[in-house]
C-alpha atoms as a PDB file:
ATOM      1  CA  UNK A   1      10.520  -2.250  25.871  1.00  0.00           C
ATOM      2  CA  UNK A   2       7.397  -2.413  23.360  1.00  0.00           C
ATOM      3  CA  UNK A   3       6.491   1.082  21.899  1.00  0.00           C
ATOM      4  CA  UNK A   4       2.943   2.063  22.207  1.00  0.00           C
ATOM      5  CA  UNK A   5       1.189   1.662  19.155  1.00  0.00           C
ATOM      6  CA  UNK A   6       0.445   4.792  17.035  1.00  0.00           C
ATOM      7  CA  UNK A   7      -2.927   6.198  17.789  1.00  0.00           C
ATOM      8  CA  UNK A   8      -3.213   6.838  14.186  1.00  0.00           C
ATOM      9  CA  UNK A   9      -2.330   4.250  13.003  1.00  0.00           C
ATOM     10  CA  UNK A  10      -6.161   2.747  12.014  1.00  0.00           C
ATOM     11  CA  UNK A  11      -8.693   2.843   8.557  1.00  0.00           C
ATOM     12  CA  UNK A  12      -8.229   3.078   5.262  1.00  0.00           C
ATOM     13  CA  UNK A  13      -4.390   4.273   4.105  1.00  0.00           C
ATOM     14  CA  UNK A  14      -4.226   5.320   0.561  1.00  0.00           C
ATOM     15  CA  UNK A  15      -1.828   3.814  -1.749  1.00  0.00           C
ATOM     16  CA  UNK A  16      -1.346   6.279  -3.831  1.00  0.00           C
ATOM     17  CA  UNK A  17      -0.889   6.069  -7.980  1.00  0.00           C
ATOM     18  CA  UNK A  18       2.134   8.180  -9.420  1.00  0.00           C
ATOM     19  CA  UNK A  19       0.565  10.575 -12.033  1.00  0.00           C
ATOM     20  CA  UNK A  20       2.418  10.389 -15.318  1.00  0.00           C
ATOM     21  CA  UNK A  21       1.827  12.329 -18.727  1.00  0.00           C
ATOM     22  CA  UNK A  22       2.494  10.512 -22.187  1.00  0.00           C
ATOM     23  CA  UNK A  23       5.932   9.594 -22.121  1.00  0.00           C
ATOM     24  CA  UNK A  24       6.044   8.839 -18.153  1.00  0.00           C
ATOM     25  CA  UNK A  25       7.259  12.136 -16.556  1.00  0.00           C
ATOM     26  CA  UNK A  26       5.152  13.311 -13.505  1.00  0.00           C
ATOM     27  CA  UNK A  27       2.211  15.029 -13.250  1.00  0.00           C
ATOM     28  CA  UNK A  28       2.920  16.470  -9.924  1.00  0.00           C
ATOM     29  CA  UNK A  29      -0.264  19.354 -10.029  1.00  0.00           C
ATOM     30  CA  UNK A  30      -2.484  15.849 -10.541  1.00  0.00           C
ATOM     31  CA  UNK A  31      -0.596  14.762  -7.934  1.00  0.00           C
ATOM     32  CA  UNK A  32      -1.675  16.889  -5.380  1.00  0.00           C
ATOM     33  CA  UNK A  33      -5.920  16.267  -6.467  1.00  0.00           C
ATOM     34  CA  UNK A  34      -5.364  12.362  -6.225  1.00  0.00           C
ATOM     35  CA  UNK A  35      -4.390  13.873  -2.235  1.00  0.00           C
ATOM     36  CA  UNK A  36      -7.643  15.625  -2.434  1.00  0.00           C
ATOM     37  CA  UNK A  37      -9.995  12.471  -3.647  1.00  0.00           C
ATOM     38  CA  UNK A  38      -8.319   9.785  -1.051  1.00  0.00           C
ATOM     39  CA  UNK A  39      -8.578  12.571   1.698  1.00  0.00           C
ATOM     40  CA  UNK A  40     -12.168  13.066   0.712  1.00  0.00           C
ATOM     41  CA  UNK A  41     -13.105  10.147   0.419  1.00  0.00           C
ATOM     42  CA  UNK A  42     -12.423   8.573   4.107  1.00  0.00           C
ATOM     43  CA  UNK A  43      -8.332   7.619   3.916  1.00  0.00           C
ATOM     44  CA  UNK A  44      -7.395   8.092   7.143  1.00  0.00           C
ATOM     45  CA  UNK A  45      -3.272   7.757   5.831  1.00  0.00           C
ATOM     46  CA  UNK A  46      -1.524   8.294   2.743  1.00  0.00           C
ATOM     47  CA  UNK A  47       1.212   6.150   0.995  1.00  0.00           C
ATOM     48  CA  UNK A  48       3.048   7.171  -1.492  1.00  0.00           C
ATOM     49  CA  UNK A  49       5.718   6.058  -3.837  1.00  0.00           C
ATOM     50  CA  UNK A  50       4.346   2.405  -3.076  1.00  0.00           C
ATOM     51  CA  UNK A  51       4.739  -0.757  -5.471  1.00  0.00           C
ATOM     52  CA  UNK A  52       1.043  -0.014  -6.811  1.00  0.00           C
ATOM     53  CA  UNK A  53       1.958   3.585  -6.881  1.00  0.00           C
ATOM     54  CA  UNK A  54       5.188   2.914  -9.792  1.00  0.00           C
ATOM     55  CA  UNK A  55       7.870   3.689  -6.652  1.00  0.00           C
ATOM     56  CA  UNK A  56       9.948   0.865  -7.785  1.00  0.00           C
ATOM     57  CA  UNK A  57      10.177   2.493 -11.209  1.00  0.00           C
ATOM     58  CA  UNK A  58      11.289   6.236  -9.986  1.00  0.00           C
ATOM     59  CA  UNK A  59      14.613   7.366  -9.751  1.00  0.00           C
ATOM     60  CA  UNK A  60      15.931   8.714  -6.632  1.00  0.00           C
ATOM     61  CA  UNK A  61      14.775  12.323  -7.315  1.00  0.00           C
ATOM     62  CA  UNK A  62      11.260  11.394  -8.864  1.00  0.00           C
ATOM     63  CA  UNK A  63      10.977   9.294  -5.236  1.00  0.00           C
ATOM     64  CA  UNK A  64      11.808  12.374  -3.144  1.00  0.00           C
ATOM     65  CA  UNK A  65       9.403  14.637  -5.251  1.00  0.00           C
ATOM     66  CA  UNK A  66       6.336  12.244  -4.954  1.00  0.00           C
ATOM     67  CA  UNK A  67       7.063  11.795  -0.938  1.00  0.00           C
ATOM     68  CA  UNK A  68       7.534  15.196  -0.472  1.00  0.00           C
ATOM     69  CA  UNK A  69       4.793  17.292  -2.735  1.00  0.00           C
ATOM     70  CA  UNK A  70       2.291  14.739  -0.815  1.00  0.00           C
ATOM     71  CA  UNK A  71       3.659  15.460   2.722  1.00  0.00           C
ATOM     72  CA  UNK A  72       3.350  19.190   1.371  1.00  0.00           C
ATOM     73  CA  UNK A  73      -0.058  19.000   0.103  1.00  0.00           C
ATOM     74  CA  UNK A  74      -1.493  16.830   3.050  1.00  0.00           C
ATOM     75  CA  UNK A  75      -0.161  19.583   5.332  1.00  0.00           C
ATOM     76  CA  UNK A  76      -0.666  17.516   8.530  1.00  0.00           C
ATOM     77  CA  UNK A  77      -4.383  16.312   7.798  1.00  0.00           C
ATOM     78  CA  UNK A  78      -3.435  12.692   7.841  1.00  0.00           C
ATOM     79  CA  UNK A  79      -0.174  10.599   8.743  1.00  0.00           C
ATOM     80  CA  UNK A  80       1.943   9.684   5.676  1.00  0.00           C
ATOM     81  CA  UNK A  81       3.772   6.089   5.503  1.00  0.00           C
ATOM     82  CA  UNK A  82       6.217   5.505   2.555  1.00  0.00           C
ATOM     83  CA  UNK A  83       7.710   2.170   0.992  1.00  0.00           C
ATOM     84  CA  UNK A  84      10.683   0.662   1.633  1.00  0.00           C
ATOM     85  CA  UNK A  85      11.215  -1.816  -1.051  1.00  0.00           C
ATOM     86  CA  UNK A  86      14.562  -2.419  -1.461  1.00  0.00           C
ATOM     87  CA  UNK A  87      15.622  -6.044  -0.923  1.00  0.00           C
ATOM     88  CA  UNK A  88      19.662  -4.666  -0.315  1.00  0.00           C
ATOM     89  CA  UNK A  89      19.317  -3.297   3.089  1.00  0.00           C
ATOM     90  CA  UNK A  90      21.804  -0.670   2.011  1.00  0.00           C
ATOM     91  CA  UNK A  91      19.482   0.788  -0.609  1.00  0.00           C
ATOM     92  CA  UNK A  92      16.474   0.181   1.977  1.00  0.00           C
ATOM     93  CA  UNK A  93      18.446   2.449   4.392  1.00  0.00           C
ATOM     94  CA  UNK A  94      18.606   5.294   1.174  1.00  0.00           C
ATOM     95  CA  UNK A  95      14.905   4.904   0.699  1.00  0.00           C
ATOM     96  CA  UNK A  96      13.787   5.304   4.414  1.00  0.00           C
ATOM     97  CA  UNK A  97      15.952   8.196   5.058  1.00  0.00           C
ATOM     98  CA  UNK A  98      14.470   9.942   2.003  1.00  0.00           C
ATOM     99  CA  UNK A  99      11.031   9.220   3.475  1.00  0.00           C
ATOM    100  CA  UNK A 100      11.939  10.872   7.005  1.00  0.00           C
ATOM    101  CA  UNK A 101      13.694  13.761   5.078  1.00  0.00           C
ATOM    102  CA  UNK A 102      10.472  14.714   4.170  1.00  0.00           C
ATOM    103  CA  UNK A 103       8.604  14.144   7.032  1.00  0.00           C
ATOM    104  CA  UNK A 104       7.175  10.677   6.772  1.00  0.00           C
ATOM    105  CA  UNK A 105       5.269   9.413  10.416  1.00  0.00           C
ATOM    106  CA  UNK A 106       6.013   5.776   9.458  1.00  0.00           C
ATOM    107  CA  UNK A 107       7.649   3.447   6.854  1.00  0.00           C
ATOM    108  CA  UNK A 108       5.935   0.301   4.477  1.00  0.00           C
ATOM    109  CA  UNK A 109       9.012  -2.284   4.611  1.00  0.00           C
ATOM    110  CA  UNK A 110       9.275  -5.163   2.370  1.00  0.00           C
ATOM    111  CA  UNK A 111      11.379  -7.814   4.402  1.00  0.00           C
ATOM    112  CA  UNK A 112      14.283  -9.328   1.632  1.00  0.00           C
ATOM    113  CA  UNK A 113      13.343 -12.945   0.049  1.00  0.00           C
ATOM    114  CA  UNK A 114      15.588 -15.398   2.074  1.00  0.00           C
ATOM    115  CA  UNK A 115      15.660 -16.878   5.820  1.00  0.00           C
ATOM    116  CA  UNK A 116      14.292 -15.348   8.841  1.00  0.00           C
ATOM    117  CA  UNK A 117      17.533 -14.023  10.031  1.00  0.00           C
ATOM    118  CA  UNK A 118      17.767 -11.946   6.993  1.00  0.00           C
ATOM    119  CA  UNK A 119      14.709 -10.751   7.532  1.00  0.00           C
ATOM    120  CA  UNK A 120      15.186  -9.751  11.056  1.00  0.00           C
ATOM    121  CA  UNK A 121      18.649  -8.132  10.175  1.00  0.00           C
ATOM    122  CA  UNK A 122      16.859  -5.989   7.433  1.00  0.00           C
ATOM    123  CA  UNK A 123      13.914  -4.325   9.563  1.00  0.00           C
ATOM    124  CA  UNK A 124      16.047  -4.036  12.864  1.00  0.00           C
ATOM    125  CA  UNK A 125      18.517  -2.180  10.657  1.00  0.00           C
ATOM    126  CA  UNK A 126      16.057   0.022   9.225  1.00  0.00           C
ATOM    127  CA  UNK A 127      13.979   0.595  12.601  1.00  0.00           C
ATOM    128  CA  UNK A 128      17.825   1.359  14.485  1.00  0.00           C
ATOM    129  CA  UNK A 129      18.488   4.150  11.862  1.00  0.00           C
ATOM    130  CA  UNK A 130      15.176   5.929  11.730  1.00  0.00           C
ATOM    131  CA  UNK A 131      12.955   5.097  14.917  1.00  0.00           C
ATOM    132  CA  UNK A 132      10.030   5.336  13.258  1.00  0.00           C
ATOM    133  CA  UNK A 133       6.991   3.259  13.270  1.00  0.00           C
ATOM    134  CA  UNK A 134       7.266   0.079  10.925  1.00  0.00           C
ATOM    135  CA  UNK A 135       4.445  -1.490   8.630  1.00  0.00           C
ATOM    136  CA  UNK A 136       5.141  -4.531   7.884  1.00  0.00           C
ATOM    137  CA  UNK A 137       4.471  -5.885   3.734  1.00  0.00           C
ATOM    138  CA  UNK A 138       3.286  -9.243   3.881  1.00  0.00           C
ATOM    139  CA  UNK A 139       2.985 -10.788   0.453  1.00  0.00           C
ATOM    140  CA  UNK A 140       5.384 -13.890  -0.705  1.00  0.00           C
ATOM    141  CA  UNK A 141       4.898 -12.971  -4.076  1.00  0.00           C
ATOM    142  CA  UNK A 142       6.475  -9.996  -3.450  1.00  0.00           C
ATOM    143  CA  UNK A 143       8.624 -10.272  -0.738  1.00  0.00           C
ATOM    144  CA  UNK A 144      10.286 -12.399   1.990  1.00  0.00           C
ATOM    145  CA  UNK A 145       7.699 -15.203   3.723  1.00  0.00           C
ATOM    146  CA  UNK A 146       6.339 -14.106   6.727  1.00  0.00           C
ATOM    147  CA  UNK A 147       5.418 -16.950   8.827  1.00  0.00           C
ATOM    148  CA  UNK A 148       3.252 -15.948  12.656  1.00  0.00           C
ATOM    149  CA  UNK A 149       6.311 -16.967  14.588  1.00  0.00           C
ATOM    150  CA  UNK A 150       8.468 -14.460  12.320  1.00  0.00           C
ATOM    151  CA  UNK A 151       5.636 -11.694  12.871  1.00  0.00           C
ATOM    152  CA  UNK A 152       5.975 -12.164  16.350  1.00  0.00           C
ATOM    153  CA  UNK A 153       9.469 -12.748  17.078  1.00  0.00           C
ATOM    154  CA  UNK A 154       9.424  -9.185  15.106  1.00  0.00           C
ATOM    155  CA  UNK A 155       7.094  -7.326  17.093  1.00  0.00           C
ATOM    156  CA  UNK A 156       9.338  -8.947  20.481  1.00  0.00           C
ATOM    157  CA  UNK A 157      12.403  -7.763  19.064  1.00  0.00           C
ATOM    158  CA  UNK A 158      12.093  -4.738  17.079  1.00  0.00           C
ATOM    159  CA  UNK A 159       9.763  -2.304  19.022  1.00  0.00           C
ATOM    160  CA  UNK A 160       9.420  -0.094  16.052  1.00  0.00           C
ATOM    161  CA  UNK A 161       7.172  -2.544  14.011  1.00  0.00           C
ATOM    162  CA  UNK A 162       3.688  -1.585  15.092  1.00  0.00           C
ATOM    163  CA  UNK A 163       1.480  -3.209  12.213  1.00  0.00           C
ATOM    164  CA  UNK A 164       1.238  -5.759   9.263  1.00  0.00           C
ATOM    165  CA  UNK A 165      -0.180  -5.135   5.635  1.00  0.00           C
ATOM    166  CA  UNK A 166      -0.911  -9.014   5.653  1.00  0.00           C
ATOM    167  CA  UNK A 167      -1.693 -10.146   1.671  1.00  0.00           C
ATOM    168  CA  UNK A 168      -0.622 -13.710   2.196  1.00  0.00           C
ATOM    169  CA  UNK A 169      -3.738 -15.420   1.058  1.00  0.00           C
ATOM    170  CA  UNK A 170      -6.034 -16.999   2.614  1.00  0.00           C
ATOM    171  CA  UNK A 171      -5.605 -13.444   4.287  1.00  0.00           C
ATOM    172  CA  UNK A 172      -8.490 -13.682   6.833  1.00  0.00           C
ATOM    173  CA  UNK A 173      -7.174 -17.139   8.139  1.00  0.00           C
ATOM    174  CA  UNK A 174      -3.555 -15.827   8.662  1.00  0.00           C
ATOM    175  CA  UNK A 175      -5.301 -12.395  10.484  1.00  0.00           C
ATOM    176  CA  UNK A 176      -6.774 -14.834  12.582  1.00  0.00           C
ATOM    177  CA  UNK A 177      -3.594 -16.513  13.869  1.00  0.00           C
ATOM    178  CA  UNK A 178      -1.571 -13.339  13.851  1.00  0.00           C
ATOM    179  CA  UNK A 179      -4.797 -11.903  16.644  1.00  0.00           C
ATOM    180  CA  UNK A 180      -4.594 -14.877  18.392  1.00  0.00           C
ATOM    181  CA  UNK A 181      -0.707 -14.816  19.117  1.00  0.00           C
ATOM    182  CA  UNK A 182       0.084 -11.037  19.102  1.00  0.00           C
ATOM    183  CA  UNK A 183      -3.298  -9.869  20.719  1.00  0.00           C
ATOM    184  CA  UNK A 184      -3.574  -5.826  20.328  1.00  0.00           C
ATOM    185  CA  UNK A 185      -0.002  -5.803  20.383  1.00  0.00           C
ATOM    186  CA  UNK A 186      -0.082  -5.208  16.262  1.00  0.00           C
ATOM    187  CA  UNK A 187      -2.163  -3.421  13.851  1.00  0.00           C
ATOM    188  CA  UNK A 188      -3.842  -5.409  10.777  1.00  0.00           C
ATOM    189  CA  UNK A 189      -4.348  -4.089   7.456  1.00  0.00           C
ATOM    190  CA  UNK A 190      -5.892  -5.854   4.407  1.00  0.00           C
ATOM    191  CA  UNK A 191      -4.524  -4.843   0.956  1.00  0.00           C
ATOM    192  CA  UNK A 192      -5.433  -7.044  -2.135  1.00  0.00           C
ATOM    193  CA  UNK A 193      -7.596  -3.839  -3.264  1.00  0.00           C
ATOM    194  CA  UNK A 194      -9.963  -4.802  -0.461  1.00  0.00           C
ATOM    195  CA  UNK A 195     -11.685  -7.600  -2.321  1.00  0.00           C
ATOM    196  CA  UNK A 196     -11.531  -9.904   0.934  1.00  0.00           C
ATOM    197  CA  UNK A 197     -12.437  -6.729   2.996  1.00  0.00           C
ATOM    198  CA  UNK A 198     -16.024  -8.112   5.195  1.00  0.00           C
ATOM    199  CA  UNK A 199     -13.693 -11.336   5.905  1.00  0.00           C
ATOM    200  CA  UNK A 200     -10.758  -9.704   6.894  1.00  0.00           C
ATOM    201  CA  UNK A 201     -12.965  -6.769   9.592  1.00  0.00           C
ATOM    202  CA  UNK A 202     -14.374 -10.304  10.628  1.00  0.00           C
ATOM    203  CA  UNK A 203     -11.262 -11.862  11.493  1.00  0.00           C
ATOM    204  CA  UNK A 204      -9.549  -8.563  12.977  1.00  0.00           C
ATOM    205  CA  UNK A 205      -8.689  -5.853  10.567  1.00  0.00           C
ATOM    206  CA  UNK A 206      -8.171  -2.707  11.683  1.00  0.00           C
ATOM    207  CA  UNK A 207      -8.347  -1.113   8.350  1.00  0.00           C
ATOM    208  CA  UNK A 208      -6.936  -1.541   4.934  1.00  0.00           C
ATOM    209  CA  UNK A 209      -3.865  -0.514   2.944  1.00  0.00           C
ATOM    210  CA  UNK A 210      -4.983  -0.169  -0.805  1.00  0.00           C
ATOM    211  CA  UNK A 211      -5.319   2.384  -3.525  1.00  0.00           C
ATOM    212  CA  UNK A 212      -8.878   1.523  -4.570  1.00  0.00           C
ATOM    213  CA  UNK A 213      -9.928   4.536  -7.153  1.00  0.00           C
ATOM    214  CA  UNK A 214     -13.335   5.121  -4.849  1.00  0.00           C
ATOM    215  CA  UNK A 215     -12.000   4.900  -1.864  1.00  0.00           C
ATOM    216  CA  UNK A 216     -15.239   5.920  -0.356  1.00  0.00           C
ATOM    217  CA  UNK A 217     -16.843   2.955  -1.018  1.00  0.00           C
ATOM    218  CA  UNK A 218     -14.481   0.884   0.991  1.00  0.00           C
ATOM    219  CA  UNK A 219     -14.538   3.607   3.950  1.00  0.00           C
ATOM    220  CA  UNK A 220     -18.616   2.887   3.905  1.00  0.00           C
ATOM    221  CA  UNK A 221     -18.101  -0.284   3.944  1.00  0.00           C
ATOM    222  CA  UNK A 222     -15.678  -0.144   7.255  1.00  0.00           C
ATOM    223  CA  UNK A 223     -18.027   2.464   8.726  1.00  0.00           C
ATOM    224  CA  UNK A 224     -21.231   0.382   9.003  1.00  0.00           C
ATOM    225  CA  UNK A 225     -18.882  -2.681  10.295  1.00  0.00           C
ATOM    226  CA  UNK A 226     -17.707  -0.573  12.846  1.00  0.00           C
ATOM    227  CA  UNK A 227     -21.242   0.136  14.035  1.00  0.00           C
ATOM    228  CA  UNK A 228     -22.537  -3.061  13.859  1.00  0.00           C
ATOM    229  CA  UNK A 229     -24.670  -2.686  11.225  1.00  0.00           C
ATOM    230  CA  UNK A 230     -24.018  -5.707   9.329  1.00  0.00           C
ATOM    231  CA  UNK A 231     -26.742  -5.696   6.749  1.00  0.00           C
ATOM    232  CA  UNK A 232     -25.407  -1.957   5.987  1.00  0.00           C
ATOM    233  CA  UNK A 233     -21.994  -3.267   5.364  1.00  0.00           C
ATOM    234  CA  UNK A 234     -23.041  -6.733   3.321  1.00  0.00           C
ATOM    235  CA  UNK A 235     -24.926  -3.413   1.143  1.00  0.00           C
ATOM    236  CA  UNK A 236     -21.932  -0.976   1.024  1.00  0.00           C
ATOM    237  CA  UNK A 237     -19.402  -4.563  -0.261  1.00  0.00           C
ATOM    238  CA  UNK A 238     -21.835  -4.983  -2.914  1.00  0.00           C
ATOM    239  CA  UNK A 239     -21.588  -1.594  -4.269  1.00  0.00           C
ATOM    240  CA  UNK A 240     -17.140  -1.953  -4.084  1.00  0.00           C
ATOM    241  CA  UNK A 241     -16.872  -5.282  -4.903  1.00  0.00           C
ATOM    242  CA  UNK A 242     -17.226  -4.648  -8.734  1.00  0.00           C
ATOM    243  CA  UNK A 243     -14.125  -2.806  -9.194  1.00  0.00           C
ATOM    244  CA  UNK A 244     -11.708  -5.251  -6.548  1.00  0.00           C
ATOM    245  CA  UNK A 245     -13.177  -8.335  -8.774  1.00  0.00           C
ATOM    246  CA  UNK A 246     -12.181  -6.613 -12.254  1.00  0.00           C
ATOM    247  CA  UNK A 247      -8.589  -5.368 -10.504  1.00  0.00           C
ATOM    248  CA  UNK A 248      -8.269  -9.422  -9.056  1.00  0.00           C
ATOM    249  CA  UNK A 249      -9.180 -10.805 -12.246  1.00  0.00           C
ATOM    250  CA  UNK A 250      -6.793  -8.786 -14.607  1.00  0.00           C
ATOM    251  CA  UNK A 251      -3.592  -7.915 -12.018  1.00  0.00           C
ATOM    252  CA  UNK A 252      -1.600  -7.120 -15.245  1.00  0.00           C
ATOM    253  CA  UNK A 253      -3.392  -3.743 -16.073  1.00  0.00           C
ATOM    254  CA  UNK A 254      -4.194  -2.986 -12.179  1.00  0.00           C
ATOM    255  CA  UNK A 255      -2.750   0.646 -12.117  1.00  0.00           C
ATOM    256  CA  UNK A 256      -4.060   1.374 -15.327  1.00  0.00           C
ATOM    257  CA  UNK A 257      -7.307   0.615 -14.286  1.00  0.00           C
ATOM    258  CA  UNK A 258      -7.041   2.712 -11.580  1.00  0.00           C
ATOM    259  CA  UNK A 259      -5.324   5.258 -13.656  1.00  0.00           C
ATOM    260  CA  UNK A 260      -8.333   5.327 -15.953  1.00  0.00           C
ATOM    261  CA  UNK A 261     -11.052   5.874 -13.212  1.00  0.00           C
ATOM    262  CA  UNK A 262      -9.191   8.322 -11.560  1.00  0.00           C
ATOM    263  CA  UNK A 263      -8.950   9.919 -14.792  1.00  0.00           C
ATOM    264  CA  UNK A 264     -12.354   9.466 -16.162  1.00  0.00           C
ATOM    265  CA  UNK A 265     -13.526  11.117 -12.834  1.00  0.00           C
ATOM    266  CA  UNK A 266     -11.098  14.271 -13.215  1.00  0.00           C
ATOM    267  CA  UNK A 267      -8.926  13.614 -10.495  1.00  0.00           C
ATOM    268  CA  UNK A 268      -6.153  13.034 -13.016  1.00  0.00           C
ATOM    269  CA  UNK A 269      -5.434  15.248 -16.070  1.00  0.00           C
ATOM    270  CA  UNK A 270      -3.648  11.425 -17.732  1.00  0.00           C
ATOM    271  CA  UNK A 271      -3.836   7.548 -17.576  1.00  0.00           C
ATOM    272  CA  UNK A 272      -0.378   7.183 -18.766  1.00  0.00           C
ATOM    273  CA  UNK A 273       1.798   4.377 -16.841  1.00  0.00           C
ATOM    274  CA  UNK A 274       5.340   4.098 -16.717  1.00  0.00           C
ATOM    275  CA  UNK A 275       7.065   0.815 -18.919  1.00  0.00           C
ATOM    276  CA  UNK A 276       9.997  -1.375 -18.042  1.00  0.00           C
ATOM    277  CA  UNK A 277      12.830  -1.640 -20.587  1.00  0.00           C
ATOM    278  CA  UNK A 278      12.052  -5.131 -19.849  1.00  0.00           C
ATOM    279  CA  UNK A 279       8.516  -4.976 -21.143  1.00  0.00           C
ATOM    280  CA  UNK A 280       9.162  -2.679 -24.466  1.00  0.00           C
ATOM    281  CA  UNK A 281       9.805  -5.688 -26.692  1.00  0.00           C
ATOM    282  CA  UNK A 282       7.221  -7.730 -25.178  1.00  0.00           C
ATOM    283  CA  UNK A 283       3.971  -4.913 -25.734  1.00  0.00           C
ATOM    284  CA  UNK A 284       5.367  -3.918 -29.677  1.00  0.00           C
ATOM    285  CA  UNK A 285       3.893  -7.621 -30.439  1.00  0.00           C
ATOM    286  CA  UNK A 286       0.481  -6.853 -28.921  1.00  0.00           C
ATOM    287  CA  UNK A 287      -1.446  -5.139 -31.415  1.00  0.00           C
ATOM    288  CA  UNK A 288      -4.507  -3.251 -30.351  1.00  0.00           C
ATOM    289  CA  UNK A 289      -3.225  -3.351 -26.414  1.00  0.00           C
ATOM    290  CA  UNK A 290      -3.888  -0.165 -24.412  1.00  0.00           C
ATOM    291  CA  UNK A 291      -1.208   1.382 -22.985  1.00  0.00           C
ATOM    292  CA  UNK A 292      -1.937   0.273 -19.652  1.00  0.00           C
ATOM    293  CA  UNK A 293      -2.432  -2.974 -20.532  1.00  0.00           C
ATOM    294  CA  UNK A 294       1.151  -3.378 -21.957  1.00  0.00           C
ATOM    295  CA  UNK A 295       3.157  -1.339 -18.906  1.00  0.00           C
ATOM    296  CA  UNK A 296       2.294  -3.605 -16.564  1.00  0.00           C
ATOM    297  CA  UNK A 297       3.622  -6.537 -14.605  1.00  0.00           C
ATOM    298  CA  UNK A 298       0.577  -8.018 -12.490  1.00  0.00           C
ATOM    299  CA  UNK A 299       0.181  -6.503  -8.937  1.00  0.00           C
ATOM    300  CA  UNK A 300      -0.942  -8.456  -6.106  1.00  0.00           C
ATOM    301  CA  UNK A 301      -0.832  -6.360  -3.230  1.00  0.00           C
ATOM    302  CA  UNK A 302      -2.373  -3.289  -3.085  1.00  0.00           C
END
């Protein structure tokens, strides 16, 4: 039997960066003001310890801080959804029960690369464990492929899965189909930093899962689309677009972009990122390279 979808489940959900000081440990009082700015500035949901967010890169115990200082700080004043990126289902398990530990209202799961089975086995597994409400990630780059007839033979079969955070570009075409089959049986986010955002509402968003550093902008944006006032919303893409373009057209440096606004507008007290021991070798030879520039891998879906 289908569960009803989550009545909060709708807008703008923050995907929230990990502060860091010099060096990479966290900057957990920083922490609690990037809550603050999302809160403030229309998110509707927070997400933290997400792929944009450096999850992948925190130990067990960083992961249970970050999820649990911003359940703490939000205190109830929006839903919280945390990712589950593990491709070993095992491992998955570890993360989502962390997550509910601390009082998560839904989990971000990254189906495994591989077949369809796989991916079925993975989210049923997770949803059987926890019962709570699933977001699907969509993004091959990422994660497994999520063809429609996967999406819906997940929704059929796993009642827990309630939405999709669809980045599989064209993203506004594959909305489309998804609506068509599944109907109002599935909430649609955008991600991609909300650069497709107008196309997307057009083609049946229901909100967006990014961590855009002005994340008012992209709530005005939804707010005049959802009154109809299309002129006001062609005005209010125009004023976010800049900062989705830059963030599109330099993916490698995409948190520390983000890092830097947030910093430059005091909501966090450093830019610092966090480096793979992969990476170290690689950014010595780049003279002149910010620090951002040389911690990052590019990031496509937030």
């Amino acid at each position: 039997m289908m569960n009803p979808l989550p009545g909060w489940l709708h807008g703008l959900f923050a995907v929230l960066p990990t502060p860091m000081v010099a060096g990479g440990d966290l900057d957990l009082e920083s922490l609690d003001r990037v809550v603050e700015h999302y809160l403030a500035g229309g998110a509707t949901g927070l997400v933290p310890a997400s792929i944009a967010g450096e999850g992948d890169l925190l130990d067990e115990a960083e992961r249970r801080l970050v999820i649990q200082r911003v359940v703490d700080r939000c205190a109830g004043r929006a839903p919280i959804v945390v990712g589950v990126l593990e491709d070993c289902t095992e491992r998955a398990l570890a993360q989502a029960r962390v997550a509910a530990e601390c009082g998560a209202d839904g989990l971000l799961v990254k189906p495994p690369k591989g077949n369809a089975q796989g991916a079925l086995a993975h989210v049923l597994a997770i949803a059987e464990s926890l019962r709570l409400p699933i977001i699907l990630l969509d993004n091959p780059e990422f994660g497994g492929s999520l063809p429609v007839s996967l999406i819906q033979h997940l929704v059929d079969t796993v009642p827990e899965v309630c939405g999709i955070k669809l980045e599989e570009e064209p993203t506004a075409a594959k909305m489309a189909r998804v609506r068509a089959v599944l109907g109002p049986r599935i909430r649609i986010f955008g991600g991609l930093g909300g650069v497709h955002c107008l196309r997307e509402l057009r083609h049946g968003a229901d909100g967006f899962f990014t961590g855009y550093p002005q994340p008012a902008l992209l709530a005005e944006v939804m707010a005049c689309w959802r009154r109809g006032d299309l002129a006001a919303a062609r005005v209010a893409n125009a004023a976010f677009l800049p900062i989705a373009m830059r963030e599109r057209a330099h993916p490698a440096t995409l948190i520390g972009q983000r890092k830097t606004i947030l910093r430059d507008c005091g909501v966090l007290r450093d830019a610092a990122v966090r480096q793979r021991a992969s990476e170290r070798c690689e950014a010595v030879d780049q003279p002149g390279a910010t620090s951002s520039a040389r911690m990052h891998r590019p990031i496509h879906h937030a």
